[in-house]
PDB file of N, CA and C in Angstrom:
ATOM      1  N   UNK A   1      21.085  -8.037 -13.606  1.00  0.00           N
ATOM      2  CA  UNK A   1      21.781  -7.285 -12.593  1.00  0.00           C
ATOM      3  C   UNK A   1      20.868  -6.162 -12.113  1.00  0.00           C
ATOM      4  N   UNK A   2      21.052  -5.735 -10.970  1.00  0.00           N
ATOM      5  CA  UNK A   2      20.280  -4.724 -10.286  1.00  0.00           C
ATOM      6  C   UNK A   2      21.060  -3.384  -9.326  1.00  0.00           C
ATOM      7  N   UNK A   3      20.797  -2.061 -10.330  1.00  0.00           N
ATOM      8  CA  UNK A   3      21.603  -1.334  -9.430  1.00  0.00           C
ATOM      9  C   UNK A   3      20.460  -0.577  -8.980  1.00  0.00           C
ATOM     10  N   UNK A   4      20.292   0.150  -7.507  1.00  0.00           N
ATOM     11  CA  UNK A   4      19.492   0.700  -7.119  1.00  0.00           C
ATOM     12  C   UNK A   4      20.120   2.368  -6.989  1.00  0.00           C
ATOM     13  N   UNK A   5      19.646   3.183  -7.671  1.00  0.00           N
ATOM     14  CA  UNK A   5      19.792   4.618  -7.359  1.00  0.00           C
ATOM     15  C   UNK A   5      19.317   5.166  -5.937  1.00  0.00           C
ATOM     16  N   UNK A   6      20.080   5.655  -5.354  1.00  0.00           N
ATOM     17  CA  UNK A   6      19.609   6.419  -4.507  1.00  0.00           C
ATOM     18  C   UNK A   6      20.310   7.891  -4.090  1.00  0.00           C
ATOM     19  N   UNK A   7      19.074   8.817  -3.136  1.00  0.00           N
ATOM     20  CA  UNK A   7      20.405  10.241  -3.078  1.00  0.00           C
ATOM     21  C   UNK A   7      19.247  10.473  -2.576  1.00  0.00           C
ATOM     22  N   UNK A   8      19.335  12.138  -2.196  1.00  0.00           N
ATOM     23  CA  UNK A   8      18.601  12.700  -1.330  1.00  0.00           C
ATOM     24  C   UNK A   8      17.661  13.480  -2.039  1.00  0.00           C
ATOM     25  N   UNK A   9      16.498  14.104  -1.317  1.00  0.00           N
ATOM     26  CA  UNK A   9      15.269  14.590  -1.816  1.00  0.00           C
ATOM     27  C   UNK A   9      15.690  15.571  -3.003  1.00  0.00           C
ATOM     28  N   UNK A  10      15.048  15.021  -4.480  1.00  0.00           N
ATOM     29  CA  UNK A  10      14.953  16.238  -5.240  1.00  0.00           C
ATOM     30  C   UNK A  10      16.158  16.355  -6.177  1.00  0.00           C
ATOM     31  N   UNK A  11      17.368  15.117  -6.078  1.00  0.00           N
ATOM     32  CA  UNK A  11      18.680  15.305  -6.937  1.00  0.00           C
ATOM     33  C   UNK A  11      18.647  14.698  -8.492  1.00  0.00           C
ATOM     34  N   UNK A  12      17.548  14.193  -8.650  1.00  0.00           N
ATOM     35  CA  UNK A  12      17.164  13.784 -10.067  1.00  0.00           C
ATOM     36  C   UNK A  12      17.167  12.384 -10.286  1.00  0.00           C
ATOM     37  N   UNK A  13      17.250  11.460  -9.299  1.00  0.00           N
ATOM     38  CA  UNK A  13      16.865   9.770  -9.226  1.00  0.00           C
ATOM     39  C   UNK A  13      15.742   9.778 -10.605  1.00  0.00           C
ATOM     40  N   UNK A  14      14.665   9.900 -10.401  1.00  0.00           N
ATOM     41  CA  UNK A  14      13.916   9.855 -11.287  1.00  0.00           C
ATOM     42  C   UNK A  14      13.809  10.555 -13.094  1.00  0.00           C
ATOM     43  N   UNK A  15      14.760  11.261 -12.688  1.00  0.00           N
ATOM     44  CA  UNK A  15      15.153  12.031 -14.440  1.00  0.00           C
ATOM     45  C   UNK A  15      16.019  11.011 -14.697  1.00  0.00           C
ATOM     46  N   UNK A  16      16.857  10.646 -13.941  1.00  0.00           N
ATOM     47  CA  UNK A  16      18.247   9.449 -14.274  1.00  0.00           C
ATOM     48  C   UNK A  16      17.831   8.313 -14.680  1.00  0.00           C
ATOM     49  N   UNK A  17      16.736   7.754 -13.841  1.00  0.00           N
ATOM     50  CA  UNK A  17      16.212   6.576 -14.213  1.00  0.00           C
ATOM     51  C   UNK A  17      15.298   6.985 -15.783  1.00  0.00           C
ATOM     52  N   UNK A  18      14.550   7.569 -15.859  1.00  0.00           N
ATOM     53  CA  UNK A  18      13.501   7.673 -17.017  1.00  0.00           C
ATOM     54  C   UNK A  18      14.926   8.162 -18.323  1.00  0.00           C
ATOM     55  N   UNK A  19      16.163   8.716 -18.300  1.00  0.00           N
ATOM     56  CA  UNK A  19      16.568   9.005 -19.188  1.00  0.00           C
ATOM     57  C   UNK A  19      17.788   8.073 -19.625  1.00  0.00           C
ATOM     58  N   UNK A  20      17.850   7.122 -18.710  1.00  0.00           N
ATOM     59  CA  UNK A  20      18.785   6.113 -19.430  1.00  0.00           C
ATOM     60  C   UNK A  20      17.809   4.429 -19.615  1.00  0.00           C
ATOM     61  N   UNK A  21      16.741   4.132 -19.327  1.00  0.00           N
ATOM     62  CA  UNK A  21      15.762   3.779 -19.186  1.00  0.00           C
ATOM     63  C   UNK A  21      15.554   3.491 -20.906  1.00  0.00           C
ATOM     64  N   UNK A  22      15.504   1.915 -21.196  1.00  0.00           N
ATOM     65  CA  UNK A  22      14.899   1.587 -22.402  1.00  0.00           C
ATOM     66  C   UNK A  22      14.205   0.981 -22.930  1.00  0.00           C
ATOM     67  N   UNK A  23      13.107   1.024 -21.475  1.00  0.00           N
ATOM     68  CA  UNK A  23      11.594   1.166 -21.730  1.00  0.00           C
ATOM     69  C   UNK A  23      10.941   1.889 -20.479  1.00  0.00           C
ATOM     70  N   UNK A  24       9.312   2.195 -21.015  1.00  0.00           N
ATOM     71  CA  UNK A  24       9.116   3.598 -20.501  1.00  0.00           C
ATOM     72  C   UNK A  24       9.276   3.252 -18.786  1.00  0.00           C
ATOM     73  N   UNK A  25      10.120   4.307 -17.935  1.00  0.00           N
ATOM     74  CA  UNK A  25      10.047   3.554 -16.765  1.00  0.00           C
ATOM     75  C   UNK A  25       8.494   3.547 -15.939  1.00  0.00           C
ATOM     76  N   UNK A  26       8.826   2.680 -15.034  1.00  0.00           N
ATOM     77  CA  UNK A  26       7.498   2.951 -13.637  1.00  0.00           C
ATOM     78  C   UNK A  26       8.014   3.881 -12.593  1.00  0.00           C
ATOM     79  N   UNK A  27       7.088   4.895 -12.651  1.00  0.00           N
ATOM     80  CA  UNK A  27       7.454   5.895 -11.481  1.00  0.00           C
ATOM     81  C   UNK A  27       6.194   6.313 -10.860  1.00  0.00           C
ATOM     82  N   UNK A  28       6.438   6.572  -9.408  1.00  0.00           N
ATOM     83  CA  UNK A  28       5.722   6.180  -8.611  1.00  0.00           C
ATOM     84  C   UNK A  28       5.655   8.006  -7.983  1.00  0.00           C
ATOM     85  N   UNK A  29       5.469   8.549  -8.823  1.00  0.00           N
ATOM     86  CA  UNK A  29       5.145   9.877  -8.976  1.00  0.00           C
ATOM     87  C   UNK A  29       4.038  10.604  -8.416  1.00  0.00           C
ATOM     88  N   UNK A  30       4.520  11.387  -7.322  1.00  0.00           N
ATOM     89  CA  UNK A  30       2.660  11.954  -6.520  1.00  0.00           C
ATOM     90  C   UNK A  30       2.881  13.211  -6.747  1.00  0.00           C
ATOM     91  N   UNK A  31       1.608  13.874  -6.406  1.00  0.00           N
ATOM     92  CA  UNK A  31       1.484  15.951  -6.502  1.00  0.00           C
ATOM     93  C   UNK A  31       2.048  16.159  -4.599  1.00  0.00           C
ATOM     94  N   UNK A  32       2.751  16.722  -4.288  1.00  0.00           N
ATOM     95  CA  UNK A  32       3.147  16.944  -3.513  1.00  0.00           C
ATOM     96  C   UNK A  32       1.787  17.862  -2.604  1.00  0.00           C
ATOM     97  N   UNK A  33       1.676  17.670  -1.363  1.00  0.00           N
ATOM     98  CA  UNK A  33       0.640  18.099  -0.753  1.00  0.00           C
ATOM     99  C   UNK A  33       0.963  19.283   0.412  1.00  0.00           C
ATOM    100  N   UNK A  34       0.555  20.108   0.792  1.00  0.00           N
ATOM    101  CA  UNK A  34       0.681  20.622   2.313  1.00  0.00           C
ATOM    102  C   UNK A  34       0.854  19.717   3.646  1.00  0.00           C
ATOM    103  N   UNK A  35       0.970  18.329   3.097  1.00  0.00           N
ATOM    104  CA  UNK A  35       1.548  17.690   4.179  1.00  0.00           C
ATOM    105  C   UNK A  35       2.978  17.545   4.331  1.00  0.00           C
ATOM    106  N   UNK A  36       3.527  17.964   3.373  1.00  0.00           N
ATOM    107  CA  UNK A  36       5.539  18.366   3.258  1.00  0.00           C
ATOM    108  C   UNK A  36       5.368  19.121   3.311  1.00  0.00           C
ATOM    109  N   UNK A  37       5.245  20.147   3.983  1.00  0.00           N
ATOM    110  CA  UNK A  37       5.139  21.646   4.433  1.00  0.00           C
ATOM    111  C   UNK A  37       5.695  21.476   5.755  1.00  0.00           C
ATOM    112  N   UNK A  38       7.498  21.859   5.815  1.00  0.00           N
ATOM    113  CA  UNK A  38       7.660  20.992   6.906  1.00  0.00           C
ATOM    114  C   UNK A  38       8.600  20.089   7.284  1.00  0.00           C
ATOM    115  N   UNK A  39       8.400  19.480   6.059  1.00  0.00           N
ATOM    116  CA  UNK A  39       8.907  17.942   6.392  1.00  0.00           C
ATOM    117  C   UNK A  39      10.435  18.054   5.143  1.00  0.00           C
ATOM    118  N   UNK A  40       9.368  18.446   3.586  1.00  0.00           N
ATOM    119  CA  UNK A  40       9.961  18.763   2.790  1.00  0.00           C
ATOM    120  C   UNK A  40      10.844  19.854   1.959  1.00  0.00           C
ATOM    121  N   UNK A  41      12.058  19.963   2.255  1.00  0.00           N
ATOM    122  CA  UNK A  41      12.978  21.184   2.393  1.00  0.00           C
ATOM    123  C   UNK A  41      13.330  21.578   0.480  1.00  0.00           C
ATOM    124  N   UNK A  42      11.677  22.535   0.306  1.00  0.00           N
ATOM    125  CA  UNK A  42      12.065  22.957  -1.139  1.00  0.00           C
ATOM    126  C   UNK A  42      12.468  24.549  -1.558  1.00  0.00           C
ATOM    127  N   UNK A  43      13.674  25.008  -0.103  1.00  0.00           N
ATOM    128  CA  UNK A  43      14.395  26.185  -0.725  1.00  0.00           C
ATOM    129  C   UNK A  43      14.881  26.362  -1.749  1.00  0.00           C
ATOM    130  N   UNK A  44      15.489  24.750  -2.308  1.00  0.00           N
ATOM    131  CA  UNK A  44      16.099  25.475  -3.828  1.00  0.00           C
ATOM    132  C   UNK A  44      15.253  24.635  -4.967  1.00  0.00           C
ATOM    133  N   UNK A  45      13.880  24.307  -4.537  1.00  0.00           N
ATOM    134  CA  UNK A  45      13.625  23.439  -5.835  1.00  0.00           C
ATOM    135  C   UNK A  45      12.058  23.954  -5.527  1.00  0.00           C
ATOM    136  N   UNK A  46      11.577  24.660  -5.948  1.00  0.00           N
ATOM    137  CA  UNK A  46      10.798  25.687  -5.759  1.00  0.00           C
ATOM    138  C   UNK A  46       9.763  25.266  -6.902  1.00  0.00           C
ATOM    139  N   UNK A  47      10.119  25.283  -7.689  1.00  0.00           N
ATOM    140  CA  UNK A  47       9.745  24.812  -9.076  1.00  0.00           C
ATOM    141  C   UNK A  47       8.804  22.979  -9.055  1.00  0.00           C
ATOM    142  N   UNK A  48       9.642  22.166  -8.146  1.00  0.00           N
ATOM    143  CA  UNK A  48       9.045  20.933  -7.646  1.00  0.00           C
ATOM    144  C   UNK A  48       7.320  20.901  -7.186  1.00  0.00           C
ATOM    145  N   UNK A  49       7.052  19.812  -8.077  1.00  0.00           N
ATOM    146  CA  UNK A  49       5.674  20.120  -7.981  1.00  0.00           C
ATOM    147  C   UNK A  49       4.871  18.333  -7.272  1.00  0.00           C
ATOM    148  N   UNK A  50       6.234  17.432  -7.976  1.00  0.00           N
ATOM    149  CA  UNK A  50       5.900  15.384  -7.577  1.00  0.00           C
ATOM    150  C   UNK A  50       7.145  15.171  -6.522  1.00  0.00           C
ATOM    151  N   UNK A  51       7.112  14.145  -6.135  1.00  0.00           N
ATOM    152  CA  UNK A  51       7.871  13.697  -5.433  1.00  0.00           C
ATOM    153  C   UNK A  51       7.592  12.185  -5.767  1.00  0.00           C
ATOM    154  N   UNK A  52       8.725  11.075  -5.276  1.00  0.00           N
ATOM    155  CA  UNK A  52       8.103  10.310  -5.648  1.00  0.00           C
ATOM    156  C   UNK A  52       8.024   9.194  -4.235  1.00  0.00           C
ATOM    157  N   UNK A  53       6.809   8.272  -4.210  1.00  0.00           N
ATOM    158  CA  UNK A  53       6.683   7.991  -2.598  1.00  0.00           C
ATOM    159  C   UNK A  53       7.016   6.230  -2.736  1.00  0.00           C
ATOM    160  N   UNK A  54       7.277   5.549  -3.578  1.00  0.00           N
ATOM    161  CA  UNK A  54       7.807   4.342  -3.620  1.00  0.00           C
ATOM    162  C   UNK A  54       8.691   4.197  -4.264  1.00  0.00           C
ATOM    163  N   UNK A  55       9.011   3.722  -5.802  1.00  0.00           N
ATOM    164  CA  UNK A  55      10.198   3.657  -5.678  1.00  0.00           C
ATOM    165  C   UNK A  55       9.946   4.232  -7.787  1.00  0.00           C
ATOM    166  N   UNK A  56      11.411   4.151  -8.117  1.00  0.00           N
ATOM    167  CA  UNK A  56      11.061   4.005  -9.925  1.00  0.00           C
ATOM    168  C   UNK A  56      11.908   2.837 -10.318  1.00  0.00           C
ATOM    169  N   UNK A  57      11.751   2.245 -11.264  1.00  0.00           N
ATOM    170  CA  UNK A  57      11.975   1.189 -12.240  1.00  0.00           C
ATOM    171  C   UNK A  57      11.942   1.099 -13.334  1.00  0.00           C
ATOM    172  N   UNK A  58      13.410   1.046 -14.222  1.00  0.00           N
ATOM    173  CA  UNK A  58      13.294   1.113 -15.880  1.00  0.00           C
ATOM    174  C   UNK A  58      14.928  -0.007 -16.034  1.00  0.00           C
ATOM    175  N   UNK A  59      15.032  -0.271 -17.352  1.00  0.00           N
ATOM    176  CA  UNK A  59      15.570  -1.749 -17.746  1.00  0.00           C
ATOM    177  C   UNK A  59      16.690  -0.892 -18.708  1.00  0.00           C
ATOM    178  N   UNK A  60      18.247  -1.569 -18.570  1.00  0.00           N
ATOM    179  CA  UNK A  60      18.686  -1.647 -19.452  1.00  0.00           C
ATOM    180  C   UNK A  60      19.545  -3.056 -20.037  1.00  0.00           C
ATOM    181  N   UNK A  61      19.282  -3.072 -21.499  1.00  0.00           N
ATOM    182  CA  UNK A  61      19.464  -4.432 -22.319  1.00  0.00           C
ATOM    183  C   UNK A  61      21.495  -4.787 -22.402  1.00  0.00           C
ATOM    184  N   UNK A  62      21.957  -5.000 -22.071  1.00  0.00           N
ATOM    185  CA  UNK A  62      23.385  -4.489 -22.024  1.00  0.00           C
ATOM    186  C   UNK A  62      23.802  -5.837 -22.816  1.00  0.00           C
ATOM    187  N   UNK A  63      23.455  -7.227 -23.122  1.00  0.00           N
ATOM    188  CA  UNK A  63      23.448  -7.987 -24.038  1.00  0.00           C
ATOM    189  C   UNK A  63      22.290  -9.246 -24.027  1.00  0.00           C
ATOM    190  N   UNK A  64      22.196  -9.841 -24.901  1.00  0.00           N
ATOM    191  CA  UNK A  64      20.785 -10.577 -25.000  1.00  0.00           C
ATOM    192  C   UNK A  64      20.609 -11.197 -23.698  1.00  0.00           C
ATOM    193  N   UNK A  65      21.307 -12.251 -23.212  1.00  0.00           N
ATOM    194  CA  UNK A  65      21.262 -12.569 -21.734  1.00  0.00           C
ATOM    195  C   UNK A  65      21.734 -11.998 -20.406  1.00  0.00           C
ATOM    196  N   UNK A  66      21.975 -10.293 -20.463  1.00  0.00           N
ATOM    197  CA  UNK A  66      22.525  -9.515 -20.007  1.00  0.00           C
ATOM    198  C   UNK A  66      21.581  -8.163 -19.520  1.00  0.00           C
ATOM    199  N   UNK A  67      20.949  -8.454 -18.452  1.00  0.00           N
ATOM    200  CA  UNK A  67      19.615  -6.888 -18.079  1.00  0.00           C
ATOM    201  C   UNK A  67      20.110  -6.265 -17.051  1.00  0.00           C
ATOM    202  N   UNK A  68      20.111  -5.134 -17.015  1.00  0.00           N
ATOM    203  CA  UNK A  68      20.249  -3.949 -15.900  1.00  0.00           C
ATOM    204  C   UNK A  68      19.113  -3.743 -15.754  1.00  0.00           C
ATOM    205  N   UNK A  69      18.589  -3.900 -14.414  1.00  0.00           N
ATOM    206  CA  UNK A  69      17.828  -3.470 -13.678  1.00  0.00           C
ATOM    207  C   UNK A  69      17.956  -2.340 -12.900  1.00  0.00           C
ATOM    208  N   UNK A  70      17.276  -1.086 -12.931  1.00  0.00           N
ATOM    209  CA  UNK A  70      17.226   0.289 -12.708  1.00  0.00           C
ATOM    210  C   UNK A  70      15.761   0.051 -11.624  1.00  0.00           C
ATOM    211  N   UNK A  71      16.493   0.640 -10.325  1.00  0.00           N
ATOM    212  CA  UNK A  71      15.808   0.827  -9.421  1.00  0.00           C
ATOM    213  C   UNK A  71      15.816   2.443  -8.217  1.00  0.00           C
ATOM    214  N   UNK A  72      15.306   3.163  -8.421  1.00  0.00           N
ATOM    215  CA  UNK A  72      15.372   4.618  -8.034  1.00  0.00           C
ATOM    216  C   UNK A  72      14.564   4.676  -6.620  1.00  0.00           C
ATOM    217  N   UNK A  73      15.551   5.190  -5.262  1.00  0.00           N
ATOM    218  CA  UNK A  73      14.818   5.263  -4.240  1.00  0.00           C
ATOM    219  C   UNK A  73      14.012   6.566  -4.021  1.00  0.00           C
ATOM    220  N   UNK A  74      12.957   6.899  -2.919  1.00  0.00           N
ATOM    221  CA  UNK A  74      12.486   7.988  -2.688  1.00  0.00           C
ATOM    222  C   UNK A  74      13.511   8.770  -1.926  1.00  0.00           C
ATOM    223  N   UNK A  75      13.577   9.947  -2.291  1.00  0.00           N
ATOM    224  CA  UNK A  75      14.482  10.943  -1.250  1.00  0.00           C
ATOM    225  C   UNK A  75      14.339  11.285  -0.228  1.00  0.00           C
ATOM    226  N   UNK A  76      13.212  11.136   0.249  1.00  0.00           N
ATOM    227  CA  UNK A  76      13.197  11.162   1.450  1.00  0.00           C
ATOM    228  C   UNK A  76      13.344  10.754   2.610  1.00  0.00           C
ATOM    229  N   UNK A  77      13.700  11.412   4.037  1.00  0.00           N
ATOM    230  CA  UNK A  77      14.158  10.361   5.369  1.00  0.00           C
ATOM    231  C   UNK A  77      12.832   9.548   5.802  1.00  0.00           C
ATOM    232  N   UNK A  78      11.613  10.164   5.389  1.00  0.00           N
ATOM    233  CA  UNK A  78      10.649   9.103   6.153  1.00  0.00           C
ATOM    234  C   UNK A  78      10.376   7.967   5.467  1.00  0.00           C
ATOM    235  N   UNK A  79      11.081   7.733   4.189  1.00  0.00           N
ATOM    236  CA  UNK A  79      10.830   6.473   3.294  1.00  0.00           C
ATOM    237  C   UNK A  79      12.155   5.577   3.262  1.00  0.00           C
ATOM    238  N   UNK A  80      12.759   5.686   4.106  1.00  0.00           N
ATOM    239  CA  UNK A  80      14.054   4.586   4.425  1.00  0.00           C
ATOM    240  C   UNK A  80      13.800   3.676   4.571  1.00  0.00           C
ATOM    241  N   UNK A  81      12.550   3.404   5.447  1.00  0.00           N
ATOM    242  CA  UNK A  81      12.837   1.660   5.115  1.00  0.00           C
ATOM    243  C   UNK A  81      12.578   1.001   3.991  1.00  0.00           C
ATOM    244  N   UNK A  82      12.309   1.629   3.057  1.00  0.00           N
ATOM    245  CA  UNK A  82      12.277   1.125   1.657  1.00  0.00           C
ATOM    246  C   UNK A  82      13.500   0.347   0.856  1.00  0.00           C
ATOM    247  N   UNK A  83      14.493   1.389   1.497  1.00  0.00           N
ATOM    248  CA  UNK A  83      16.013   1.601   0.855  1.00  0.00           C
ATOM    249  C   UNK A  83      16.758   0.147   1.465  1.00  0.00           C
ATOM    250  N   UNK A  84      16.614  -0.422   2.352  1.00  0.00           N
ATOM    251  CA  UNK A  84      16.907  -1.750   2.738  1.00  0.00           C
ATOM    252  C   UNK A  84      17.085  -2.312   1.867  1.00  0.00           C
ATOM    253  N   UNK A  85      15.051  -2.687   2.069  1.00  0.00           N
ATOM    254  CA  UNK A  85      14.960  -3.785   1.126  1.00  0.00           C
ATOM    255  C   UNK A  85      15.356  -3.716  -0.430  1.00  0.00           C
ATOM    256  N   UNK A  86      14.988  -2.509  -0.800  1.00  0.00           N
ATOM    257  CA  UNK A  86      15.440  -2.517  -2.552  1.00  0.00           C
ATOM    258  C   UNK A  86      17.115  -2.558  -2.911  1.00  0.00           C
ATOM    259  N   UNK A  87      17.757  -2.640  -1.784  1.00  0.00           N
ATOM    260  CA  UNK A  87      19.407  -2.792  -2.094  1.00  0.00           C
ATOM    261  C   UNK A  87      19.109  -4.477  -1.823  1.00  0.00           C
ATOM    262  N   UNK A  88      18.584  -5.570  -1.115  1.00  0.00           N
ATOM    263  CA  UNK A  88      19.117  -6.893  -0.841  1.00  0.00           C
ATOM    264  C   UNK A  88      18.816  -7.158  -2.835  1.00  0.00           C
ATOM    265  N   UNK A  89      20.450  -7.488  -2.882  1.00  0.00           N
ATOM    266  CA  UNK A  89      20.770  -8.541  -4.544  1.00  0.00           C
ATOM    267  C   UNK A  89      20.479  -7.433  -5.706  1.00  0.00           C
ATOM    268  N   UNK A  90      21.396  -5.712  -5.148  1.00  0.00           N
ATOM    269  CA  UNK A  90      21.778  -5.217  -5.653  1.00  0.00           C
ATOM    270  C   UNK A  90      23.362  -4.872  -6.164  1.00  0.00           C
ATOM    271  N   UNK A  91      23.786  -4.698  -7.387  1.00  0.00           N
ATOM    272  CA  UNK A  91      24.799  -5.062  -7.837  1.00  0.00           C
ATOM    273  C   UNK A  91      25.636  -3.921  -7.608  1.00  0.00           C
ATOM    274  N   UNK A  92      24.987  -3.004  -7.679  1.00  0.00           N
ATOM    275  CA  UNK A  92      25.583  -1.256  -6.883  1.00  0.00           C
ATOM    276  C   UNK A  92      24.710  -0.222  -6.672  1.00  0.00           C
ATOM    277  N   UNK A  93      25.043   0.635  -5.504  1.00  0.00           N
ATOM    278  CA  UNK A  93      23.916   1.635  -5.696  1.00  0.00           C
ATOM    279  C   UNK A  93      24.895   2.895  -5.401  1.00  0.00           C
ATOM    280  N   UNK A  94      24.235   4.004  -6.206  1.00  0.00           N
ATOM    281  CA  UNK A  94      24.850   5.408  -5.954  1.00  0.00           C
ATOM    282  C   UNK A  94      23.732   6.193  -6.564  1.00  0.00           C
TER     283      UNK A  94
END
């Protein structure tokens, strides 16, 4: 099964995925540049240092023939068309 996380820039997709995640996830983790200067609205997350620019991925075992697939979108509006495709033969996303 495949649920895809998604939400808006900076709400913790990627802490969610890596902390229910039971193996180490893939995250697609960058240093944020002076090119979101701008773009990227970090009044209250100041502290933010990655962002992430494709997507994250971590597994849960829920019974032997039984996998959750953990799929985390980027928060951001210029990476939507991502969010399409990673929902087709997803089982829920929030």
């Amino acid at each position: 099964m495949k649920i895809v996380i998604s939400g808006g820039f900076g709400v913790g997709k990627t802490t969610f995925v890596g902390a229910i995640s039971e193996v180490e996830p893939l995250v697609t983790e960058a240093d944020m540049t002076e090119a979101s200067v701008g773009v990227d609205n970090l009044d209250t997350l100041n502290a933010k240092t990655t962002t992430t620019v494709a997507l994250d991925f971590g597994r849960i075992t829920l019974e032997e023939s039984l996998l959750l697939y953990l799929f985390g979108t980027p928060g951001q509006d210029r990476f939507a068309f991502l969010w399409d495709d990673l929902v087709i033969g997803a089982l829920a996303r929030w």
